[in-house]
N, C-alpha and C. Protein backbone atom coordinates (compact mmCIF):
# COMPACT_ATOMS: atom_id res chain seq x y z
N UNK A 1 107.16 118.55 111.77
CA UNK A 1 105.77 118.16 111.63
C UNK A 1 105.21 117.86 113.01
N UNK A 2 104.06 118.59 113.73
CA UNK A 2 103.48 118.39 114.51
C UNK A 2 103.13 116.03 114.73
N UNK A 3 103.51 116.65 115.88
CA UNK A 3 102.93 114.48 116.44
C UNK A 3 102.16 114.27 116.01
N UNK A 4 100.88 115.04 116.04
CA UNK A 4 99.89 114.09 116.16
C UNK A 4 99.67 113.67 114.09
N UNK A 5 100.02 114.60 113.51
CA UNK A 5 99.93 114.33 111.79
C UNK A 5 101.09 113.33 111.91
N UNK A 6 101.89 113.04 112.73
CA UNK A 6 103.05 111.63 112.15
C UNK A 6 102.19 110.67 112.79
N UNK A 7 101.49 110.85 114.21
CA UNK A 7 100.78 109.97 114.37
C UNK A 7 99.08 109.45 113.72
N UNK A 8 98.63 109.84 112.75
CA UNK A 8 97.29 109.96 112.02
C UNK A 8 97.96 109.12 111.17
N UNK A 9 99.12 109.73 110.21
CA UNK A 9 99.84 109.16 109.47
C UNK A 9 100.41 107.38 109.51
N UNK A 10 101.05 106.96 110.85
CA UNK A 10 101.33 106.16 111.24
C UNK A 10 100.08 105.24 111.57
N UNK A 11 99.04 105.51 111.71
CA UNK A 11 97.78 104.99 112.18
C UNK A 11 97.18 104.50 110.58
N UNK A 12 97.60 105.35 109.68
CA UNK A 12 96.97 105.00 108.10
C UNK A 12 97.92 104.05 107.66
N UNK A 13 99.51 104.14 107.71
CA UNK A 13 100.00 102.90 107.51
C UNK A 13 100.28 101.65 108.09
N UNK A 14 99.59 101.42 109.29
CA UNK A 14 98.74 100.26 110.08
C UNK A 14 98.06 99.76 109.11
N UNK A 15 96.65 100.71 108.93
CA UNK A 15 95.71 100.20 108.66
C UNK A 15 95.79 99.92 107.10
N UNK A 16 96.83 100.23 106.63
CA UNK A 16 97.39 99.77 104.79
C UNK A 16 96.44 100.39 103.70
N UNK A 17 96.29 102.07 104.08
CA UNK A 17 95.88 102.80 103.26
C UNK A 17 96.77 103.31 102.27
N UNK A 18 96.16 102.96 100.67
CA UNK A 18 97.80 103.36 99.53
C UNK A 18 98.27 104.81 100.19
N UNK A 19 99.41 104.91 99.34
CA UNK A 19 99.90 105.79 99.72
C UNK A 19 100.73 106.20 101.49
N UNK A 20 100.34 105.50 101.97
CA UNK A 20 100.04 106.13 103.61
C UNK A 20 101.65 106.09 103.60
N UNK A 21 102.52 105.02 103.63
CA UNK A 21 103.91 105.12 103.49
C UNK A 21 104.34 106.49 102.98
N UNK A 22 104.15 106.78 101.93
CA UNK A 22 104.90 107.65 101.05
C UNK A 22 104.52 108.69 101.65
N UNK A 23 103.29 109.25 102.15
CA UNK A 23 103.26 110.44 102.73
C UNK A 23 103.95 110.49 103.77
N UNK A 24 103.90 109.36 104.60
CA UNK A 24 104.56 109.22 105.68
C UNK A 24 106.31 109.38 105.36
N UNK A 25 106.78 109.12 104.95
CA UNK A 25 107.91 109.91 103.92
C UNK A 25 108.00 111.37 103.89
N UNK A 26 106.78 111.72 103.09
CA UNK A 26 107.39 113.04 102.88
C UNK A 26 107.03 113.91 103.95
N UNK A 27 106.81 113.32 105.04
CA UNK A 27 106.16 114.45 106.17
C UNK A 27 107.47 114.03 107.02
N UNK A 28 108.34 113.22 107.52
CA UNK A 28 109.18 113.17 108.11
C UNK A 28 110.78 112.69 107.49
N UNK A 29 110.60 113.34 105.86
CA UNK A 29 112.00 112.87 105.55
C UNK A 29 113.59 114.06 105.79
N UNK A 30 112.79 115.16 105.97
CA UNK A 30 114.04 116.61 106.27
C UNK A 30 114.14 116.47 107.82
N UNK A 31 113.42 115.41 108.49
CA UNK A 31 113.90 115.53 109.63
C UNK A 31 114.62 114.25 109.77
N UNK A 32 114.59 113.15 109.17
CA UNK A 32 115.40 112.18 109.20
C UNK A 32 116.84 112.20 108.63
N UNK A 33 116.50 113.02 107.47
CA UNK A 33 117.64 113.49 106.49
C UNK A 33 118.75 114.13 107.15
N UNK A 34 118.32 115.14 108.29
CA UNK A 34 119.02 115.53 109.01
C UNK A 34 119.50 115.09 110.43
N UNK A 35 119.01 114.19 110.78
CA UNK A 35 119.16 113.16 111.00
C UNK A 35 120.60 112.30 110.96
N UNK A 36 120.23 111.93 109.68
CA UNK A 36 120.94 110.92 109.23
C UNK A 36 122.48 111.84 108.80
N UNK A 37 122.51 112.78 108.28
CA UNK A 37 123.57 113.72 107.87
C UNK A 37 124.31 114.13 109.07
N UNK A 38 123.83 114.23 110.39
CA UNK A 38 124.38 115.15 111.63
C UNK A 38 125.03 113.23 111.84
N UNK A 39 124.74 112.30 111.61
CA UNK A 39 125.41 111.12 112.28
C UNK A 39 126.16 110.44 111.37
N UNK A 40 126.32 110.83 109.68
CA UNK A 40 127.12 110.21 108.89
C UNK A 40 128.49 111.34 108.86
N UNK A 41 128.22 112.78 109.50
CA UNK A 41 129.38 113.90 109.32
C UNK A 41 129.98 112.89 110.74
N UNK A 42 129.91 112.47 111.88
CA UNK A 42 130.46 111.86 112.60
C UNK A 42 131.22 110.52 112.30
N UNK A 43 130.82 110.14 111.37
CA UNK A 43 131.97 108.74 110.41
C UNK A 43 133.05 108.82 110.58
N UNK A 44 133.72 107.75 109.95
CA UNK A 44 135.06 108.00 109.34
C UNK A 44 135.25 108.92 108.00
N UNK A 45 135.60 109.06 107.71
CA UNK A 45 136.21 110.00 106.69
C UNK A 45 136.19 109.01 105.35
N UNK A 46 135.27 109.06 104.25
CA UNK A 46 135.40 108.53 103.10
C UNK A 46 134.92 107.25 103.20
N UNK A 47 133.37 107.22 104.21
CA UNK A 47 132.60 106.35 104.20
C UNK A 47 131.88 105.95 102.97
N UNK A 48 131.50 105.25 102.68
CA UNK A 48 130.55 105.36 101.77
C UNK A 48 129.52 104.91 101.53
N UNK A 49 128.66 105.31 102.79
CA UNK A 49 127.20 105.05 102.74
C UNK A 49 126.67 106.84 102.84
N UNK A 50 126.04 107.30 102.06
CA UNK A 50 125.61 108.73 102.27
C UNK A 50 124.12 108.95 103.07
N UNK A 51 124.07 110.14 103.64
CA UNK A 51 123.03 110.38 104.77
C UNK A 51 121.58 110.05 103.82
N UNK A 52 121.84 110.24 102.57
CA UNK A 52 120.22 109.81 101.58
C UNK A 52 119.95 108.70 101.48
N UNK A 53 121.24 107.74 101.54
CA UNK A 53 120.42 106.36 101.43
C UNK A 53 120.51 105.38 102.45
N UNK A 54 120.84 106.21 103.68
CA UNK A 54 120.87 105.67 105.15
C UNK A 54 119.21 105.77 105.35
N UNK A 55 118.73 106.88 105.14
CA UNK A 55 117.29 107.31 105.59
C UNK A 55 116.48 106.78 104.62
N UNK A 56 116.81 106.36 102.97
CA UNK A 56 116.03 105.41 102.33
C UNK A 56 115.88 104.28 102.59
N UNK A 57 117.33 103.44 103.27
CA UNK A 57 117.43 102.21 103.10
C UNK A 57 117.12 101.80 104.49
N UNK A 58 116.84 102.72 105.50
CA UNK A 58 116.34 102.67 107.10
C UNK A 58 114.74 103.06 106.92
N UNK A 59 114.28 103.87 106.04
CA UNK A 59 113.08 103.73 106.03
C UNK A 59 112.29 102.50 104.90
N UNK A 60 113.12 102.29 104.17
CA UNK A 60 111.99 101.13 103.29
C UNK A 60 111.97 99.34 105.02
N UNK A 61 113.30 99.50 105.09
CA UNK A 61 113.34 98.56 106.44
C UNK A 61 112.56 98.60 107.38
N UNK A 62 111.91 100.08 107.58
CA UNK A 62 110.69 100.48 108.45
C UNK A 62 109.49 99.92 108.26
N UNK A 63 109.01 100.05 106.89
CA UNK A 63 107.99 99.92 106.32
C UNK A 63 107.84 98.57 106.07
N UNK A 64 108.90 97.66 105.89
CA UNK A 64 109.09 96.26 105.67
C UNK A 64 108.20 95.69 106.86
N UNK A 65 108.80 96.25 107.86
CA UNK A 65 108.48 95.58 108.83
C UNK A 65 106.81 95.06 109.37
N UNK A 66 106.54 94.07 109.85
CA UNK A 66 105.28 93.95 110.37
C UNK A 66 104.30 94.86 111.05
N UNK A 67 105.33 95.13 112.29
CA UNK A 67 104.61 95.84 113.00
C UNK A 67 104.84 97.79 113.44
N UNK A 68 103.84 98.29 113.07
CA UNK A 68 104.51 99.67 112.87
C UNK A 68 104.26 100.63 114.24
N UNK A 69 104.71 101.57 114.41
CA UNK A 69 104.63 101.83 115.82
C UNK A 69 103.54 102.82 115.81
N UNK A 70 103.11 103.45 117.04
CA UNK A 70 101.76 103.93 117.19
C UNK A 70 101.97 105.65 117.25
N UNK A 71 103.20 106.06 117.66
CA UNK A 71 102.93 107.33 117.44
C UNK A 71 105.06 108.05 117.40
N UNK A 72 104.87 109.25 117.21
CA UNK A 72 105.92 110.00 116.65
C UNK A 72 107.15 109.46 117.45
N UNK A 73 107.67 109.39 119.09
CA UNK A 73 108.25 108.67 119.79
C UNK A 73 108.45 107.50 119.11
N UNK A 74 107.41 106.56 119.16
CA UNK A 74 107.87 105.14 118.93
C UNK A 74 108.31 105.17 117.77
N UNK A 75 108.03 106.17 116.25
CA UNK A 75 108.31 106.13 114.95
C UNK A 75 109.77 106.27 115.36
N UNK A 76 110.77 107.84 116.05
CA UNK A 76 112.21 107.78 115.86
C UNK A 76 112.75 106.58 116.39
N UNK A 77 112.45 106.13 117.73
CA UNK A 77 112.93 104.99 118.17
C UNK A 77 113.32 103.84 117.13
N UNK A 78 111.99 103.77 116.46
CA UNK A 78 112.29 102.54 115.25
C UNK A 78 113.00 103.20 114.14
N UNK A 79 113.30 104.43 114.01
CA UNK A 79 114.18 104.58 112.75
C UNK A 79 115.62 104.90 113.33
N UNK A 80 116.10 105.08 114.38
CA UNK A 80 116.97 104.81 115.35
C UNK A 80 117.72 102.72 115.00
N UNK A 81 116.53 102.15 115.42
CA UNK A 81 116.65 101.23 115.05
C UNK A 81 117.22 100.51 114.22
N UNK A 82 116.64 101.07 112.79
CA UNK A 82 116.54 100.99 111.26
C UNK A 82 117.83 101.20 110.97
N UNK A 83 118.29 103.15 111.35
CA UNK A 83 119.64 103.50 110.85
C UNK A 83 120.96 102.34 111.57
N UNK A 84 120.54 101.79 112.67
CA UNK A 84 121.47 101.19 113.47
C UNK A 84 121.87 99.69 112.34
N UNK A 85 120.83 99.09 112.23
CA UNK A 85 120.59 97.93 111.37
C UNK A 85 121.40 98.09 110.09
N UNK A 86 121.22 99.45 109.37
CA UNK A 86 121.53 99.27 107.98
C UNK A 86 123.13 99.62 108.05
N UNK A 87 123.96 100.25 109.34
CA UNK A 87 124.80 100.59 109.12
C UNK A 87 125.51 99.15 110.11
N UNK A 88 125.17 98.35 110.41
CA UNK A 88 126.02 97.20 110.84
C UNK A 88 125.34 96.12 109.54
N UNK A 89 124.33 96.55 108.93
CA UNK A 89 125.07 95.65 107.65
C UNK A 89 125.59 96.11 106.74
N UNK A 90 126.19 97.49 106.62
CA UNK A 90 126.98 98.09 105.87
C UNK A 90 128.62 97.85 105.98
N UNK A 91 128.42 97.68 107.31
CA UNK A 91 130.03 97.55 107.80
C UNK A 91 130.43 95.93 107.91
N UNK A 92 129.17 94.99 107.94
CA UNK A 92 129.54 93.87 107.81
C UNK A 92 129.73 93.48 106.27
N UNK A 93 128.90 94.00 105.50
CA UNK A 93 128.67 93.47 103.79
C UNK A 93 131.21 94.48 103.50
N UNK A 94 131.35 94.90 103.84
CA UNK A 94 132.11 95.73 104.08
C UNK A 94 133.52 94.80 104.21
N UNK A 95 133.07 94.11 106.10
CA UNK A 95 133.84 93.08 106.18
C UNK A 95 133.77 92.03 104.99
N UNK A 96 132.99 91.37 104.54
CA UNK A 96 133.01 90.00 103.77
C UNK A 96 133.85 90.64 102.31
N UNK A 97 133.97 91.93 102.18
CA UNK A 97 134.87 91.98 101.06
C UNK A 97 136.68 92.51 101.35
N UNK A 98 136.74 92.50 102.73
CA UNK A 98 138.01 92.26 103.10
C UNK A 98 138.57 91.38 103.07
N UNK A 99 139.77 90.71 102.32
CA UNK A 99 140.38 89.43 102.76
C UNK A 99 140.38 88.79 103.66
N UNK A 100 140.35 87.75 103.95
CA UNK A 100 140.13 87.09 105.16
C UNK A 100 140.08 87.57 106.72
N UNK A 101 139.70 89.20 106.97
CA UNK A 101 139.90 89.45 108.06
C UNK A 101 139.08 89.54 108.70
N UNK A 102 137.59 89.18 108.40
CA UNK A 102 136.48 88.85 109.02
C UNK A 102 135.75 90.00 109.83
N UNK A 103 136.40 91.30 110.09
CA UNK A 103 136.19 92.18 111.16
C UNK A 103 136.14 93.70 109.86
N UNK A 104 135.14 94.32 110.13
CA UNK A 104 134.97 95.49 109.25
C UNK A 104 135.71 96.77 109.48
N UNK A 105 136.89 97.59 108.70
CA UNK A 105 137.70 98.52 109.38
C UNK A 105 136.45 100.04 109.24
N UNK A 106 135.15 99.91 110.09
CA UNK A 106 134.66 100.89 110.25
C UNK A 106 134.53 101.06 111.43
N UNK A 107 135.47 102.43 111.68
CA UNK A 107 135.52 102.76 113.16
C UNK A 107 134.17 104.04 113.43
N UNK A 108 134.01 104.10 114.72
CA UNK A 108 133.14 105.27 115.16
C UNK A 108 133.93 106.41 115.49
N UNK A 109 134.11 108.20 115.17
CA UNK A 109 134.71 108.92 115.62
C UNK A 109 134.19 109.37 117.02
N UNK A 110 133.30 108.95 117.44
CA UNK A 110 132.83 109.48 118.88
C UNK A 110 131.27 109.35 118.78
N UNK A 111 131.51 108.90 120.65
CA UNK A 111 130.02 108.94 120.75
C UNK A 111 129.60 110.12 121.93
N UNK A 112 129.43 110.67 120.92
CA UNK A 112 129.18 112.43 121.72
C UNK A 112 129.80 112.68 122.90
N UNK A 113 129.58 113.71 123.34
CA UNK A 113 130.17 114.29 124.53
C UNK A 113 131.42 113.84 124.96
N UNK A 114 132.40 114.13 123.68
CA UNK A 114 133.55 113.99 124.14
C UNK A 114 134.30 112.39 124.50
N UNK A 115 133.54 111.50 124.46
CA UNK A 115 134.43 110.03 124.64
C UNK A 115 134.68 109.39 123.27
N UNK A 116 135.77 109.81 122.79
CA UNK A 116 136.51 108.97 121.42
C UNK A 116 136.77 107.65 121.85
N UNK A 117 136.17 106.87 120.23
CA UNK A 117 136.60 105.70 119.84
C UNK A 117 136.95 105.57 118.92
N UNK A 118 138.84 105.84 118.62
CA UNK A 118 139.00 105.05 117.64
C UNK A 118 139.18 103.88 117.28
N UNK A 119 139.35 103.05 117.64
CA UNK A 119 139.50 101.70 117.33
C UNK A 119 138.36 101.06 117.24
N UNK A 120 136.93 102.04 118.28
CA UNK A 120 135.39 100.54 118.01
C UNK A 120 135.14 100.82 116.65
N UNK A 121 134.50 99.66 116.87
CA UNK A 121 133.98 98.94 114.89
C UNK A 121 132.37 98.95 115.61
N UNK A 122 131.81 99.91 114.17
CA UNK A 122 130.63 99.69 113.99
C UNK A 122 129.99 98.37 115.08
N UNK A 123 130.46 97.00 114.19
CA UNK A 123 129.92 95.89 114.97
C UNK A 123 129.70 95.73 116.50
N UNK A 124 131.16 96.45 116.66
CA UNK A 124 131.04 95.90 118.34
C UNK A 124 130.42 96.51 119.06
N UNK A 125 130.21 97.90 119.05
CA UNK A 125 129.09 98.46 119.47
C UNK A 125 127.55 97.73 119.28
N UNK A 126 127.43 97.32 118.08
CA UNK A 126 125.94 97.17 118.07
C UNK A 126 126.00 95.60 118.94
N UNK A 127 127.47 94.79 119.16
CA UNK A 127 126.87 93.74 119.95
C UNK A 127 126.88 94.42 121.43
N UNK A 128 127.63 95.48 121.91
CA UNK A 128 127.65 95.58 123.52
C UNK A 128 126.55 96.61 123.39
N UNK A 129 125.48 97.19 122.54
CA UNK A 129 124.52 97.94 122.78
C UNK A 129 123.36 96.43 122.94
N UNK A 130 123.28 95.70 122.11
CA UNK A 130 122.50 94.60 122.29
C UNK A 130 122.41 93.99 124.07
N UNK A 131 123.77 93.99 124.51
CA UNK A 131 123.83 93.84 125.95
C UNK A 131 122.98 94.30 126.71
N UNK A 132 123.57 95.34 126.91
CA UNK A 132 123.20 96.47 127.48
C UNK A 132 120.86 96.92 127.46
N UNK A 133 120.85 96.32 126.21
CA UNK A 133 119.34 96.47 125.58
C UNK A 133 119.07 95.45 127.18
N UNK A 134 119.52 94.23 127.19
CA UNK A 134 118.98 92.95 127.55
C UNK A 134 118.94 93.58 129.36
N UNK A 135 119.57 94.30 129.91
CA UNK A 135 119.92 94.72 131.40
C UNK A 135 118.88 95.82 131.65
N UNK A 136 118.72 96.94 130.54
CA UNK A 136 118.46 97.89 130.30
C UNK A 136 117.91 98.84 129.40
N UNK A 137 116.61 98.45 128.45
CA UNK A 137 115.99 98.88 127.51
C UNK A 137 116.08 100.29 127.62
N UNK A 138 115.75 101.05 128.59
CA UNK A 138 115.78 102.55 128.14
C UNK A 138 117.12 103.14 128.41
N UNK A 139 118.16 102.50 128.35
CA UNK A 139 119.56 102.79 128.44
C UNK A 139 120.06 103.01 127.47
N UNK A 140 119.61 101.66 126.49
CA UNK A 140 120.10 101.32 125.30
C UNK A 140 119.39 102.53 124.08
N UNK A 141 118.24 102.64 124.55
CA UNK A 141 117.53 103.39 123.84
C UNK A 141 118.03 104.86 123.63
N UNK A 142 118.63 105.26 124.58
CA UNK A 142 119.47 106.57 124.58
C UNK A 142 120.64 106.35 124.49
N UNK A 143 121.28 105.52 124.08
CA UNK A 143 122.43 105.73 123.10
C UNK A 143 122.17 105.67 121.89
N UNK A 144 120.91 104.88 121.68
CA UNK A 144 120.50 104.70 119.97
C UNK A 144 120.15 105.95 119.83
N UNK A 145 119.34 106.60 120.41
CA UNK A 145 118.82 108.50 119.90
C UNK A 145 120.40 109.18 119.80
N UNK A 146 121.05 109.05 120.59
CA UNK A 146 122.38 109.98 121.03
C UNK A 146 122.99 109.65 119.84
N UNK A 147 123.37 108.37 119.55
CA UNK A 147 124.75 107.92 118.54
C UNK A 147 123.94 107.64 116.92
N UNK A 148 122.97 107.31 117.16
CA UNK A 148 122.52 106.67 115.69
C UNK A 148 121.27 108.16 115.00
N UNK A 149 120.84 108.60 116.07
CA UNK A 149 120.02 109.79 115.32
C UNK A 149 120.81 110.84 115.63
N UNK A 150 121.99 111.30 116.84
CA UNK A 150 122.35 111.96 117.00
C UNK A 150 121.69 113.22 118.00
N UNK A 151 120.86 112.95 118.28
CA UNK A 151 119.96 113.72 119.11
C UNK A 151 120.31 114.40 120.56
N UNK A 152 120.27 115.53 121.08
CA UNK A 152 120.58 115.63 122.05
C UNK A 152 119.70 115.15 123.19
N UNK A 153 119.97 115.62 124.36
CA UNK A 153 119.24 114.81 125.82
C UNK A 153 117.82 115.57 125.30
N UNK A 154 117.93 116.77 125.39
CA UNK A 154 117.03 117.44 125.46
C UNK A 154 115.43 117.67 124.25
N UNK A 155 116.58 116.93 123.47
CA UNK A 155 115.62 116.26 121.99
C UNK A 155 114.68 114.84 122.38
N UNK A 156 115.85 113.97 123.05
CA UNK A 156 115.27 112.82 123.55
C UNK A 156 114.10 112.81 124.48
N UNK A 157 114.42 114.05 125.36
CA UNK A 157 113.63 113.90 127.05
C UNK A 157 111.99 113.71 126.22
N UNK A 158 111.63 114.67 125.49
CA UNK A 158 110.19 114.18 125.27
C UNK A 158 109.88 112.95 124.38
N UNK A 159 110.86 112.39 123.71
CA UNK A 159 110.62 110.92 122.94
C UNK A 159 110.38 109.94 124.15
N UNK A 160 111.14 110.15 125.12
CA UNK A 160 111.26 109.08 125.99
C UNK A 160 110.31 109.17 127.50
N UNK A 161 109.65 110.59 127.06
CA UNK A 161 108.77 111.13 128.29
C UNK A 161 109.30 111.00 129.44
N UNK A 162 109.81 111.65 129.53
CA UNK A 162 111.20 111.58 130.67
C UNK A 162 111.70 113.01 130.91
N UNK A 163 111.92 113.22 132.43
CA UNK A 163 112.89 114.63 132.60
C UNK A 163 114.11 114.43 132.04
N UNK A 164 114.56 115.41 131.71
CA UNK A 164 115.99 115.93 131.47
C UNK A 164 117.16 115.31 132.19
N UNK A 165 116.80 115.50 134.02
CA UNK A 165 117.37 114.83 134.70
C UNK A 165 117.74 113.72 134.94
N UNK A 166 116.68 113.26 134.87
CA UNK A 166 116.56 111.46 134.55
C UNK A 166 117.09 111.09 133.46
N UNK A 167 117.12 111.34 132.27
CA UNK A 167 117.66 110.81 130.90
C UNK A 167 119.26 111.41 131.27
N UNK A 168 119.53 112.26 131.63
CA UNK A 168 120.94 112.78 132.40
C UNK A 168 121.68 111.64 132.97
N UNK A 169 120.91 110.90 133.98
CA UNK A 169 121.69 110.35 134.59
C UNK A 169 121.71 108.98 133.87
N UNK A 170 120.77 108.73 133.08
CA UNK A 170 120.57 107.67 132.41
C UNK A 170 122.15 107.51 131.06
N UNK A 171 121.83 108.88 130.68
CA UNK A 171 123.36 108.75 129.43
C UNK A 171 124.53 108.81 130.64
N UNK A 172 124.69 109.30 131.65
CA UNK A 172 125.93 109.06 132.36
C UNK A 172 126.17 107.63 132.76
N UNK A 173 124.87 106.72 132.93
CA UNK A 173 125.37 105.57 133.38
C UNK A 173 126.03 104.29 132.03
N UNK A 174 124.57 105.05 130.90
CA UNK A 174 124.85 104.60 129.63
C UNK A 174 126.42 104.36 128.88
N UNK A 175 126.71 105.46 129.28
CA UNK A 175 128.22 106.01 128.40
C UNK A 175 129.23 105.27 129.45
N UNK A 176 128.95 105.41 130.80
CA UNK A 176 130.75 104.48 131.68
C UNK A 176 130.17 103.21 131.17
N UNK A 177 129.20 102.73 131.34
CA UNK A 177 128.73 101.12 130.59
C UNK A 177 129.09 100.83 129.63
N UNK A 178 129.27 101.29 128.42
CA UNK A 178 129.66 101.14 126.99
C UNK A 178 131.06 101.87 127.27
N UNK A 179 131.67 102.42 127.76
CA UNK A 179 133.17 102.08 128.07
C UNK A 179 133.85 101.58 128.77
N UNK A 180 133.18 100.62 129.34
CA UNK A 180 133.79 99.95 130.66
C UNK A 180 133.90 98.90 129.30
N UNK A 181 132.63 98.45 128.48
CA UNK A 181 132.54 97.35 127.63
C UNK A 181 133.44 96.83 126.67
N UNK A 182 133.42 98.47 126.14
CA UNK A 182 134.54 98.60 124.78
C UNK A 182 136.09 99.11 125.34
N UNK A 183 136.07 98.59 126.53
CA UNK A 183 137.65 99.00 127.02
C UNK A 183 138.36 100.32 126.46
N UNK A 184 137.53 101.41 126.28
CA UNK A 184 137.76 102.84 126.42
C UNK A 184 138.49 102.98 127.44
């Protein structure tokens, strides 16, 4: 779907015209869907949160929210967000039904380009991405497109209005940072 109809769209569910959500739905749900499917085939194996109700339960969380963003960029960013949110309370609701082990056994199979983690847990990522947010907002932001939407650089460069190059060097510094963190 062309920007500027997600952004008209996004501008009607500001302004709390019925409906405006739901269209807003159906104009960006095969791209979230896919989305969400290209980053749940990266799971563990016999997860069980499925790519349909990652993108339901990340978009009603969207819509919850107060404040909605102003145009197509800021929309993935916040559903970036969203998917990040629902799957560290997936893996925490997860933990609390493990026996006393307090820690959720949902590992990440990789965060692209080749650097495996088996052993990180969902959680710990989202606390050393939280870090990392606090040093470095558009750092953090491209690992959330990379790992949580799955997106490549080149998908990102215009979300983030940014060269290629620059977001380049940005996931290179991103990625030794989050393995220096998670003792990769």
């Amino acid at each position: 779907m062309p920007s500027e109809d997600v952004t008209m769209l996004l501008q009607e569910l500001r302004s709390g015209s019925p409906g405006a959500s739901d269209r807003l739905l159906g104009a960006v749900y095969e791209e979230l869907r896919g989305l969400a499917g290209s980053k749940m085939a990266r799971e563990r194996s016999g997860h069980t949160l499925q790519a349909t109700a990652l993108v339901h339960e990340a978009f009603l969380r969207f819509v919850d929210e107060e404040r909605h963003p102003e145009d197509r960029s800021r929309f993935f960013s916040a559903a970036a967000i969203a998917m990040e949110r629902v799957l560290i309370d997936h893996a925490r609701a997860r933990a609390a039904q493990k026996r006393g082990s307090g820690e959720a056994n949902v590992t990440l199979d990789e965060l692209r380009d080749g650097i495996e983690h088996d052993g990180f847990r969902v959680i710990e990522l989202h606390e050393v991405l939280t870090e990392l947010e606090k040093e470095s907002p558009e750092f953090a932001q491209v690992v959330r497109y990379r790992y949580f939407l799955g997106l490549s650089l080149d998908e990102i460069a215009p979300l983030m209005d940014t060269s290629s190059s620059t977001l380049s060097r940005r996931w290179t510094f991103a990625r030794a940072w989050l393995v220096d963190r998670l003792g990769a």
